[in-house]
N, C-alpha and C. Protein backbone atom coordinates (compact mmCIF):
# COMPACT_ATOMS: atom_id res chain seq x y z
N UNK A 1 0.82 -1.19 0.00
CA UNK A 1 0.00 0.00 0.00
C UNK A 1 0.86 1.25 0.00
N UNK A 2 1.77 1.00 1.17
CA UNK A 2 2.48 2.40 0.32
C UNK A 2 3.28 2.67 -0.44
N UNK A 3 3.65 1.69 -1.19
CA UNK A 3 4.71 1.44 -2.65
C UNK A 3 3.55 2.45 -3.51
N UNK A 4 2.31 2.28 -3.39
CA UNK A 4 1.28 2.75 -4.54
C UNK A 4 1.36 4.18 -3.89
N UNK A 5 1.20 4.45 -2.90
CA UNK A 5 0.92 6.06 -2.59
C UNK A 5 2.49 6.99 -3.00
N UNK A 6 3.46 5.81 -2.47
CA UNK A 6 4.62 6.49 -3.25
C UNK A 6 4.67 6.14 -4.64
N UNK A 7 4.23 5.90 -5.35
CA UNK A 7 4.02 5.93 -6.37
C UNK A 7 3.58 7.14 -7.15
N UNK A 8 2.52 7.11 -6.46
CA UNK A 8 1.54 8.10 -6.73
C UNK A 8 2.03 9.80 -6.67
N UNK A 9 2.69 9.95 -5.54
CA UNK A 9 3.31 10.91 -4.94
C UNK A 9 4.30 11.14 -6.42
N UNK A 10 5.04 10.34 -6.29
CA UNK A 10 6.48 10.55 -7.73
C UNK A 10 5.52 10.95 -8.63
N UNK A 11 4.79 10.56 -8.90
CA UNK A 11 4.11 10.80 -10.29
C UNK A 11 3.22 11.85 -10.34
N UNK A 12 2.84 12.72 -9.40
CA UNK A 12 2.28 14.08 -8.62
C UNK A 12 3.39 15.08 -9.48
N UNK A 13 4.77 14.33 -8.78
CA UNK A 13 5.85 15.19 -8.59
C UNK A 13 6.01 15.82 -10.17
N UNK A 14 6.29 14.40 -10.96
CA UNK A 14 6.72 14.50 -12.27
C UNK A 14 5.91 15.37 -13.61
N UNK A 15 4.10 15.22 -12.57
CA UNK A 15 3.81 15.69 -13.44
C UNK A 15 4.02 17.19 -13.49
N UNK A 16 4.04 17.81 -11.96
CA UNK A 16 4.36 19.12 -11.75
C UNK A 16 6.08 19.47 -12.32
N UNK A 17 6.49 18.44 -12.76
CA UNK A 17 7.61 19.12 -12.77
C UNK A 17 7.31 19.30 -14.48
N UNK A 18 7.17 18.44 -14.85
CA UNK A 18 6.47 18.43 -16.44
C UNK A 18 6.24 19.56 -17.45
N UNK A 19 5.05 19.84 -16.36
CA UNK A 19 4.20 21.22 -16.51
C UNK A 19 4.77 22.53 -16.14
N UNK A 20 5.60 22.42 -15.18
CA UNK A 20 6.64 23.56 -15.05
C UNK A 20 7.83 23.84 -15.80
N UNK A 21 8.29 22.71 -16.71
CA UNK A 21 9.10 22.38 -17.78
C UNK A 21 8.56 22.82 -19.13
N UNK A 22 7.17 22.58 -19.31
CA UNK A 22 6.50 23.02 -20.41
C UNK A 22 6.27 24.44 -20.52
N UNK A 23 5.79 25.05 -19.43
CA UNK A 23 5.61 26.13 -19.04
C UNK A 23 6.70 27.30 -19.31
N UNK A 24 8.03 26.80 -18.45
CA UNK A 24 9.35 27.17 -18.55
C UNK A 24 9.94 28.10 -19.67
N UNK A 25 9.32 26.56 -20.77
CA UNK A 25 9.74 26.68 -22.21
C UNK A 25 9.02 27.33 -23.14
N UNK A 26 7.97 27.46 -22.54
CA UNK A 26 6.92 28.32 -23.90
C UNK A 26 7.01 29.71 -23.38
N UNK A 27 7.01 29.65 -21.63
CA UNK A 27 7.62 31.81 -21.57
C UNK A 27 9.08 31.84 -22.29
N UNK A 28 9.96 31.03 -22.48
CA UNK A 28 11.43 31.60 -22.98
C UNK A 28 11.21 32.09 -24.38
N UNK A 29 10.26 30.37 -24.44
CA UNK A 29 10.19 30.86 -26.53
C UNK A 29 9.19 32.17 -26.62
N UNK A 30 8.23 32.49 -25.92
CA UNK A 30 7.40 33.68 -26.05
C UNK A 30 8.29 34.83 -25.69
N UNK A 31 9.38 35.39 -24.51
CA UNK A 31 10.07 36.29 -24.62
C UNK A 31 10.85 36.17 -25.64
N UNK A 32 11.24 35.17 -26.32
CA UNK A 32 12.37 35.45 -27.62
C UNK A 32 11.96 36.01 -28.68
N UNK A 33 10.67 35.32 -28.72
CA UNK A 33 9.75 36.10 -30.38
C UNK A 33 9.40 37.06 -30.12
N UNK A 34 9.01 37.73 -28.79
CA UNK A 34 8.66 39.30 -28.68
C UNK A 34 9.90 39.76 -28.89
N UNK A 35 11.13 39.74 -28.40
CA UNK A 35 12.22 40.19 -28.91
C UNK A 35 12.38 40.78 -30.05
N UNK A 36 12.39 39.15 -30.98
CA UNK A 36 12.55 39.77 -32.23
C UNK A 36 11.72 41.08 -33.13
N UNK A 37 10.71 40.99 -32.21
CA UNK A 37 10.13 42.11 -33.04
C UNK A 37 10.09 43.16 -32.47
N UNK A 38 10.58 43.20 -30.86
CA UNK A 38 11.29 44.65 -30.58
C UNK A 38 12.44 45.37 -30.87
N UNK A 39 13.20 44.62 -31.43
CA UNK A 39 13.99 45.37 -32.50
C UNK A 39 14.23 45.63 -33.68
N UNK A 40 12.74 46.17 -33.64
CA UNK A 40 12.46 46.26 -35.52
C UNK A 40 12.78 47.86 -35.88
N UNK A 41 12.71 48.40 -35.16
CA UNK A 41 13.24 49.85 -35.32
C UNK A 41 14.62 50.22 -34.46
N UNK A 42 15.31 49.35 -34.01
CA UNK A 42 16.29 50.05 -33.05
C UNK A 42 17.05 50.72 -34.16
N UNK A 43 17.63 50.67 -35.42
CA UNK A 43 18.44 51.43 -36.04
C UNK A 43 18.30 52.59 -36.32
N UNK A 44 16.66 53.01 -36.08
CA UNK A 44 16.42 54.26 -37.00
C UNK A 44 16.00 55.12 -35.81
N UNK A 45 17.20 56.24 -35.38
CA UNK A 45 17.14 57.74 -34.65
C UNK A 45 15.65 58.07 -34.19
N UNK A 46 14.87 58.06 -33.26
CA UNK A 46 13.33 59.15 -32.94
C UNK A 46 12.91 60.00 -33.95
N UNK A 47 14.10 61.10 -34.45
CA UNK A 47 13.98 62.05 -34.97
C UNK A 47 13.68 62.10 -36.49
N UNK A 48 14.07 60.39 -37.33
CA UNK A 48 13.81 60.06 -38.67
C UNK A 48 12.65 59.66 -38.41
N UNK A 49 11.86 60.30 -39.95
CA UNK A 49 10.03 60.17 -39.74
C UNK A 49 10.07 59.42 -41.16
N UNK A 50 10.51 60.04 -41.98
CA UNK A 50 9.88 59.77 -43.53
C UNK A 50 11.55 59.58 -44.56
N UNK A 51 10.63 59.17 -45.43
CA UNK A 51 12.06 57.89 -46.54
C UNK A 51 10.98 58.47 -47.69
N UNK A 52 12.41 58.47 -48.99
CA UNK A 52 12.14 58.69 -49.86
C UNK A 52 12.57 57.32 -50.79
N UNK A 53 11.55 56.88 -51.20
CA UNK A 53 12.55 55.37 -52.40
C UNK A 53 12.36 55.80 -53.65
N UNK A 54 13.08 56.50 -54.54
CA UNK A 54 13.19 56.93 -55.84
C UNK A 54 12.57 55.26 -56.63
N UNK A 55 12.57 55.59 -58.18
CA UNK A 55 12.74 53.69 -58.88
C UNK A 55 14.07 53.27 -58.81
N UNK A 56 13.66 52.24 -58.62
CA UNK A 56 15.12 51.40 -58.96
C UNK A 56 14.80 51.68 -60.69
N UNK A 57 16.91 52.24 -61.46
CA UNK A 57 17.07 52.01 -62.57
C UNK A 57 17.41 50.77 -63.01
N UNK A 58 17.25 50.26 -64.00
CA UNK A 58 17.69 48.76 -64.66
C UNK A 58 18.57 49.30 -65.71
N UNK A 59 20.18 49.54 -65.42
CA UNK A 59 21.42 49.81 -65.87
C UNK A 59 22.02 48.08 -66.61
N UNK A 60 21.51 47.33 -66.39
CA UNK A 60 22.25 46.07 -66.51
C UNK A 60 22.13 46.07 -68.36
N UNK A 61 22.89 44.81 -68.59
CA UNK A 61 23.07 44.52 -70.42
C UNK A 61 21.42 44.33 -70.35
N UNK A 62 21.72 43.05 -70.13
CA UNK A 62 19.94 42.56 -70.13
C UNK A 62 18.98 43.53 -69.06
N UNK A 63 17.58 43.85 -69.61
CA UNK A 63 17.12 44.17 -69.04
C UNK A 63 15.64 43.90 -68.66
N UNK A 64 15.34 42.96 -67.60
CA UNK A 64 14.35 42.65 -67.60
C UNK A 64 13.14 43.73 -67.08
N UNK A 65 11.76 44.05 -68.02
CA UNK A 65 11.15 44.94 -68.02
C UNK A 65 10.50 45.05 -66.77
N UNK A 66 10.18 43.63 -66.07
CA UNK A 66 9.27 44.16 -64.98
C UNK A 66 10.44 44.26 -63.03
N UNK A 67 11.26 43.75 -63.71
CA UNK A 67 12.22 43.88 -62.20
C UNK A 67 12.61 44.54 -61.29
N UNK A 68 13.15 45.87 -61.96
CA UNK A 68 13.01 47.05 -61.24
C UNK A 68 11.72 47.54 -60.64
N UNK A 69 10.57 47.90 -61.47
CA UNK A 69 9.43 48.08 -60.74
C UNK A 69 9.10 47.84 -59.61
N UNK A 70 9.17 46.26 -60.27
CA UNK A 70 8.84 45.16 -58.68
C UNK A 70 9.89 45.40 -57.42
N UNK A 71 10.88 45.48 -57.80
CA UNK A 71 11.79 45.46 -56.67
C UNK A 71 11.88 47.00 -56.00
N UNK A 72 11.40 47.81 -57.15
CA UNK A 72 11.01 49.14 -55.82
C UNK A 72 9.63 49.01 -55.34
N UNK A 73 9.11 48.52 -55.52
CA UNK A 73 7.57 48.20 -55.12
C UNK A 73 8.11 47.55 -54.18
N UNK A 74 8.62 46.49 -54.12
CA UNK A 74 8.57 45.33 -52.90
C UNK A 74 9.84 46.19 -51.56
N UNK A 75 10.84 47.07 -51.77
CA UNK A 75 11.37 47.79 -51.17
C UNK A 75 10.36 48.67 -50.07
N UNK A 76 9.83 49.48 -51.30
CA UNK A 76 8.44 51.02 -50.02
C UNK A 76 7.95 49.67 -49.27
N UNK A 77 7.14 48.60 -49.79
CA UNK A 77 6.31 47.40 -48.79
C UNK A 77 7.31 47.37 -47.74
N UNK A 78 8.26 46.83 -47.87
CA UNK A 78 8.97 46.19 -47.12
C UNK A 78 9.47 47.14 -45.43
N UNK A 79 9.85 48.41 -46.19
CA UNK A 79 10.21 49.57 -44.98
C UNK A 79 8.91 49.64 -44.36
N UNK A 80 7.83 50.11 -45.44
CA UNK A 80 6.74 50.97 -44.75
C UNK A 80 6.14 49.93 -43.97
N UNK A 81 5.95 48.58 -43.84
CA UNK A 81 5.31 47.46 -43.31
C UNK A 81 6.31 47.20 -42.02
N UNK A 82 7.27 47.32 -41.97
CA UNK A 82 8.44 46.73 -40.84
C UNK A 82 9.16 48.19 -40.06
N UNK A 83 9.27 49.19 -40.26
CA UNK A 83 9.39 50.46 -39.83
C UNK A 83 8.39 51.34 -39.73
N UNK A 84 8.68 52.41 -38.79
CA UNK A 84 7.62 53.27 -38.30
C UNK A 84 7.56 54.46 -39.76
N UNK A 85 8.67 54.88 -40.37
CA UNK A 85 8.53 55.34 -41.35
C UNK A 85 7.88 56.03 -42.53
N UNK A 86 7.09 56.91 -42.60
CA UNK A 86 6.17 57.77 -43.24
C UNK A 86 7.11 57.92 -44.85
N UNK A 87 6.52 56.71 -45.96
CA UNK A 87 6.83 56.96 -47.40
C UNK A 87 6.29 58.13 -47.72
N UNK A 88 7.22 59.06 -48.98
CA UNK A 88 7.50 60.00 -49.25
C UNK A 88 8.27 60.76 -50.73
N UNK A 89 7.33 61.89 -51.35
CA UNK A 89 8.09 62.00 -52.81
C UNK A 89 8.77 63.21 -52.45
N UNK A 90 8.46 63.84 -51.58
CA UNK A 90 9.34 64.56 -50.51
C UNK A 90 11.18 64.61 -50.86
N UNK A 91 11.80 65.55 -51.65
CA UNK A 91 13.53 65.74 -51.54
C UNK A 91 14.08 65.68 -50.43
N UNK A 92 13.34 66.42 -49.08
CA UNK A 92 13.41 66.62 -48.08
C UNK A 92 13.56 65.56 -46.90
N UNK A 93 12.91 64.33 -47.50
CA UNK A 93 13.12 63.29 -46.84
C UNK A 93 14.08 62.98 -45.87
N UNK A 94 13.68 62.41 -44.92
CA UNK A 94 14.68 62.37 -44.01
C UNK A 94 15.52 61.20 -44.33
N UNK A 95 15.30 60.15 -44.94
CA UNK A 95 15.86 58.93 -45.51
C UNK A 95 15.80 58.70 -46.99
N UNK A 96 16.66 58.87 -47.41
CA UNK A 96 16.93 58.77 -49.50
C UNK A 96 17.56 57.96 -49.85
N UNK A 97 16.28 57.09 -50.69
CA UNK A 97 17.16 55.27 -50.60
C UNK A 97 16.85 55.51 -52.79
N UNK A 98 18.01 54.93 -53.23
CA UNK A 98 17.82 55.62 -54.59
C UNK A 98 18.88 54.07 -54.89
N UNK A 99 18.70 53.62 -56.38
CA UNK A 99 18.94 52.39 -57.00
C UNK A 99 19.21 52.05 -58.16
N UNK A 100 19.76 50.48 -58.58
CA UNK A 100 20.44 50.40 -59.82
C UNK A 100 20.72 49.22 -59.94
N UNK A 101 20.00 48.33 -61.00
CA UNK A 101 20.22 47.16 -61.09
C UNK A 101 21.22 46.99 -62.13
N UNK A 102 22.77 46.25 -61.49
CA UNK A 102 23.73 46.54 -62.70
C UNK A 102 24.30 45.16 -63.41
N UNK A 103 23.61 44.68 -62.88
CA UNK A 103 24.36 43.24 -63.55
C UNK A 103 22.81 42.34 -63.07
N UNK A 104 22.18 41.65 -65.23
CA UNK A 104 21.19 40.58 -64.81
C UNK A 104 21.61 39.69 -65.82
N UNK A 105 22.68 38.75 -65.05
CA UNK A 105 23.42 37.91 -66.28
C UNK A 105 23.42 36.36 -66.17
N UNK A 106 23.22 35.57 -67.01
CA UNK A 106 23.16 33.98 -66.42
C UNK A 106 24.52 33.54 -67.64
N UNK A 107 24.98 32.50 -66.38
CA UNK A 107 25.98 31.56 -67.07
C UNK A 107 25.74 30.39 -66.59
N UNK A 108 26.72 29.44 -67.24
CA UNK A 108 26.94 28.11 -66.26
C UNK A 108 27.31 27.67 -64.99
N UNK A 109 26.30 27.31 -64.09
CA UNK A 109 26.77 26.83 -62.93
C UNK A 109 27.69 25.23 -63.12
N UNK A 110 26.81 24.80 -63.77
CA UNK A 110 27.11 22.79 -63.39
C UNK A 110 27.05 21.98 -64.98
N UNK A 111 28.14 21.17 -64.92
CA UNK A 111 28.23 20.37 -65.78
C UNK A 111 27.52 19.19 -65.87
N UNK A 112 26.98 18.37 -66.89
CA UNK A 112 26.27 17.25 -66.51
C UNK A 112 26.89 15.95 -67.93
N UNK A 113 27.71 15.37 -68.29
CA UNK A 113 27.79 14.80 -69.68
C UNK A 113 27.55 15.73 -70.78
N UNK A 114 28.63 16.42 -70.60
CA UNK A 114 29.19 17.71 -71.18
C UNK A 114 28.61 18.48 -72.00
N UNK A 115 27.23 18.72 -71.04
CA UNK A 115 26.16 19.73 -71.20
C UNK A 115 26.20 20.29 -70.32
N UNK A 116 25.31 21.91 -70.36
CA UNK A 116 24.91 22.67 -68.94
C UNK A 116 24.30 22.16 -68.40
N UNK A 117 24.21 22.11 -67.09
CA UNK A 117 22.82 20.89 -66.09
C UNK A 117 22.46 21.81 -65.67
N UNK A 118 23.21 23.09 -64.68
CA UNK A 118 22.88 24.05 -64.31
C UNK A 118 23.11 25.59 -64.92
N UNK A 119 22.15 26.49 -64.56
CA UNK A 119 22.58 27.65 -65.00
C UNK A 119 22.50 28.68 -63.64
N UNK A 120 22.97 29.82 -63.78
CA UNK A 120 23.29 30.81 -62.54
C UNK A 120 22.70 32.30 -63.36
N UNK A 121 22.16 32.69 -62.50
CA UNK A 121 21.03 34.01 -62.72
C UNK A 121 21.78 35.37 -61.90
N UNK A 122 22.80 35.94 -61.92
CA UNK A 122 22.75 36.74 -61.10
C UNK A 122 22.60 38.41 -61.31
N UNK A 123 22.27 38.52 -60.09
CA UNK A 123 21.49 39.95 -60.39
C UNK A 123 22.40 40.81 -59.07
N UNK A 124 22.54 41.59 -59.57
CA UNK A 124 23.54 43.11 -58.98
C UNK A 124 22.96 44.49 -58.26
N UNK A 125 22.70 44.72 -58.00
CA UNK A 125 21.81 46.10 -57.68
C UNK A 125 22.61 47.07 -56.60
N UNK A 126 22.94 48.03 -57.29
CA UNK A 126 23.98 49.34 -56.54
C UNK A 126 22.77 49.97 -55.48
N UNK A 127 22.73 50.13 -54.74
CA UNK A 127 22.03 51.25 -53.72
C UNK A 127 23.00 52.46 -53.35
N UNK A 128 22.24 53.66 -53.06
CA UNK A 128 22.63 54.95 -52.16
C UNK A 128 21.58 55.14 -51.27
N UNK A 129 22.24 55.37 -50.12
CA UNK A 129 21.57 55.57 -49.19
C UNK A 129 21.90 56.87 -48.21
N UNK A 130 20.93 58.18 -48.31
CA UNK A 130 21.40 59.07 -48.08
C UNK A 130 20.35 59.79 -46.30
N UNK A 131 21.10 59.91 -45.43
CA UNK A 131 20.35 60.67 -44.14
C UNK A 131 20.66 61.63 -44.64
N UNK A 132 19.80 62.72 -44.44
CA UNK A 132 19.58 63.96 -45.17
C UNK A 132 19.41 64.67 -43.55
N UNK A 133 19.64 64.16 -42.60
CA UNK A 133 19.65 64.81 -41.02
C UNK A 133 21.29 64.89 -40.72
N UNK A 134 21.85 64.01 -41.39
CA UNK A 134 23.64 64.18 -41.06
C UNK A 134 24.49 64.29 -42.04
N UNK A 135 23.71 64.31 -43.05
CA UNK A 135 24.11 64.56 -44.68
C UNK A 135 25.28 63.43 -45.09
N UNK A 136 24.81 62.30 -44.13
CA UNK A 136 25.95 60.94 -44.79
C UNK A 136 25.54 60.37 -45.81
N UNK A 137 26.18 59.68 -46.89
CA UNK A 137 25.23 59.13 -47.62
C UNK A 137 26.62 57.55 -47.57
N UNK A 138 25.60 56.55 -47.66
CA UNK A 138 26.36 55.15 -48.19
C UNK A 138 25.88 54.45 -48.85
N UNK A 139 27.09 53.98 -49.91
CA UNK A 139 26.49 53.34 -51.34
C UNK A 139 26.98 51.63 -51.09
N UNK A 140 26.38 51.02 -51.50
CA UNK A 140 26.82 49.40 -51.16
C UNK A 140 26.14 48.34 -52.49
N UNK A 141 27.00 47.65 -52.75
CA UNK A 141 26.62 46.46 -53.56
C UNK A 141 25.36 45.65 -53.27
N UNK A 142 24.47 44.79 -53.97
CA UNK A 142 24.28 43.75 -53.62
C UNK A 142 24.00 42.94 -54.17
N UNK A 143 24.33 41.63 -54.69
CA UNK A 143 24.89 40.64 -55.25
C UNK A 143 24.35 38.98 -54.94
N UNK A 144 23.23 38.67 -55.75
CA UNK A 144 22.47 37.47 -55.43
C UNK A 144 22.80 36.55 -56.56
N UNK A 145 23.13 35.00 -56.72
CA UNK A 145 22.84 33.72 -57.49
C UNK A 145 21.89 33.28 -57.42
N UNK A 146 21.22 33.00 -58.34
CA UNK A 146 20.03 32.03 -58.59
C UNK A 146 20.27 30.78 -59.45
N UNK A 147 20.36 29.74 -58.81
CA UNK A 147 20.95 28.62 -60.12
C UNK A 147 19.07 27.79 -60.20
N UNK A 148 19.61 27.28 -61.50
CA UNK A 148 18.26 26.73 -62.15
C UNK A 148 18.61 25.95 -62.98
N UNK A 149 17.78 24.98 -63.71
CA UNK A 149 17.85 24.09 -64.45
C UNK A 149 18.15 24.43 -65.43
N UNK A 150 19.08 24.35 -66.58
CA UNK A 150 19.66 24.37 -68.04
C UNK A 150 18.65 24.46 -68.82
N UNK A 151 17.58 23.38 -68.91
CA UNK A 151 16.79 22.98 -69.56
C UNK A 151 15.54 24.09 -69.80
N UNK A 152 15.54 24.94 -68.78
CA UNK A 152 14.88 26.14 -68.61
C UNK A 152 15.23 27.70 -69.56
N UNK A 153 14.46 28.28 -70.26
CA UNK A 153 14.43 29.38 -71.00
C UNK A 153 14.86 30.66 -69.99
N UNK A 154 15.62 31.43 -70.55
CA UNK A 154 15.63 32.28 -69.13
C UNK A 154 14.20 32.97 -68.69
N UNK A 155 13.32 33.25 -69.86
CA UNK A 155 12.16 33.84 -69.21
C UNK A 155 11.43 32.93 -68.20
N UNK A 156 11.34 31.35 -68.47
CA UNK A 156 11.29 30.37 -67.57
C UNK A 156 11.86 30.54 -66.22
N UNK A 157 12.98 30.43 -66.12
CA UNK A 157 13.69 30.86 -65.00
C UNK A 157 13.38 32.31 -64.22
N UNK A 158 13.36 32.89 -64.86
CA UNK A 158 12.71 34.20 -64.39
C UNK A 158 11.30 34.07 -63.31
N UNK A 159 10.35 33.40 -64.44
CA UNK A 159 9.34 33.15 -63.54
C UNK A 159 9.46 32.26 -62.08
N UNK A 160 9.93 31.35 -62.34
CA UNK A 160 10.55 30.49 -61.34
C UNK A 160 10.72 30.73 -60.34
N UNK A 161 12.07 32.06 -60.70
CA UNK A 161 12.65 32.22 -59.49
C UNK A 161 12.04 33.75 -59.15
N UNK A 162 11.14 34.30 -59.44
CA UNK A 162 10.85 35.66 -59.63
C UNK A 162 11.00 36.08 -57.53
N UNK A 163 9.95 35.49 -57.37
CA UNK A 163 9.51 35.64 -55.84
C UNK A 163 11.14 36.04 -55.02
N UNK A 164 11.59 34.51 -55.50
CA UNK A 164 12.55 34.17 -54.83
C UNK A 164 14.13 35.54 -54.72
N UNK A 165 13.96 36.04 -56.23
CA UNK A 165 14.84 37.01 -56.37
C UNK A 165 14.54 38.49 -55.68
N UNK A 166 13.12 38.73 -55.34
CA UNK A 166 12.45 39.93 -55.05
C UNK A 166 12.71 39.60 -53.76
N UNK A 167 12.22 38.91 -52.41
CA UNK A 167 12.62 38.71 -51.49
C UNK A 167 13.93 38.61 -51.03
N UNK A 168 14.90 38.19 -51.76
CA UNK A 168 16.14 37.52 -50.98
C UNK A 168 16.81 39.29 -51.22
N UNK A 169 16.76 40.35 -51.97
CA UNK A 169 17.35 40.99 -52.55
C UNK A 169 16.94 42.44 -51.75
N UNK A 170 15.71 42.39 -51.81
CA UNK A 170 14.48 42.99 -51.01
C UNK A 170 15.27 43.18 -49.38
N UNK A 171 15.33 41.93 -48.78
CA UNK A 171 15.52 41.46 -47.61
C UNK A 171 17.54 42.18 -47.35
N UNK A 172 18.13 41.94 -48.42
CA UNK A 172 19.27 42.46 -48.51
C UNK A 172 19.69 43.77 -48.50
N UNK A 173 19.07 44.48 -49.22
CA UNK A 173 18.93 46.16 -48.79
C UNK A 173 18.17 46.13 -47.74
N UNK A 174 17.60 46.48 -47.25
CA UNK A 174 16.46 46.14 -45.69
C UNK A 174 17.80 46.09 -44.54
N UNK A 175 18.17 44.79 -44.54
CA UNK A 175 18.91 44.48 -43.49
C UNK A 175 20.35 45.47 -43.65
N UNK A 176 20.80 45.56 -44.83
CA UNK A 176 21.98 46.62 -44.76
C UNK A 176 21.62 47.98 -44.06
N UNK A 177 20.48 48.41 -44.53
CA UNK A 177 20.12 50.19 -44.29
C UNK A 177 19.98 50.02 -42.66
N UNK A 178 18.73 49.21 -42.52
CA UNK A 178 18.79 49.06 -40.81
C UNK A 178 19.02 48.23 -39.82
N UNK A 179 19.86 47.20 -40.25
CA UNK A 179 20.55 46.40 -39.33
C UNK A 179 21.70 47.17 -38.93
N UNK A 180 22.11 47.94 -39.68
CA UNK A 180 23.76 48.07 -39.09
C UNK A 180 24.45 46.92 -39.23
N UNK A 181 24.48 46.09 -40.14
CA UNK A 181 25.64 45.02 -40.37
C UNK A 181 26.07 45.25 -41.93
């Protein structure tokens, strides 16, 4: 009889410890994800209100007609959705983000029985980035691969990888201007 009550007891214990284990773990993971999204503005000063995003130019040989568009389109989304930031056609702007897609070139990635198996898509895009509150301005590369199947047309590929190039590129200016890395 009391093998069972100690039994019982351990298994009281375990479950409280269980549940305090579960518990534990879902406040850590819940303070971590609030985290992340409390530092969605730490880069950008009180005093910056409003951004200016000129178009991105399409400087490259090839020039694909709808890329630039999209990629200043998906840029204003991207600030005005994730920063406090007031978009703006404004000179005056307190943030002047201005662009240049300079290289949209595919070659061979991969050999296959001495054909292309793979091909490589890459796309270039110059940024300036100007505070018009400290009159700094910084210009930076940025430089994405897209490999794809051979067998694919580049307008094929294009579609393919369209999303994929607007985001990853998107996400790359973003994190340069206000990460600070």
């Amino acid at each position: 009889m009391q093998k069972t009550s100690k039994r019982l007891h351990w298994s009281k214990s375990s479950t409280t410890m269980l549940n305090f284990s579960v518990l534990f773990f879902i406040s850590i993971a819940s303070l971590s994800s609030c985290s992340v999204y409390s530092f969605k503005d730490v880069s950008i000063p009180a005093e910056v209100k409003t951004v200016r995003i000129t178009p991105i130019d399409n400087k490259a040989r090839y020039v694909d007609p709808q890329l630039s568009p999209r990629l200043t389109d998906r840029l204003r989304n991207k600030i005005t959705g994730q920063t406090r930031l007031t978009l703006t056609n404004n000179e005056d702007a307190h943030y002047q983000i201005s662009g240049a897609v300079t290289e949209d070139n595919i070659t061979t990635a991969g050999i296959s029985n001495q054909q292309a198996a793979t091909n490589r898509l890459t796309i270039s895009v110059h940024v300036t980035f100007r505070n018009t509150l400290d009159g700094k301005t910084q210009e930076f590369d940025i430089s994405r691969n897209f490999d794809f199947n051979a067998n694919l047309t580049r307008q094929q590929a294009e579609t393919q990888l369209s999303e994929e190039i607007l985001r990853n590129i998107t996400d790359e200016i973003f994190n340069r201007i206000f990460s600070n890395w």
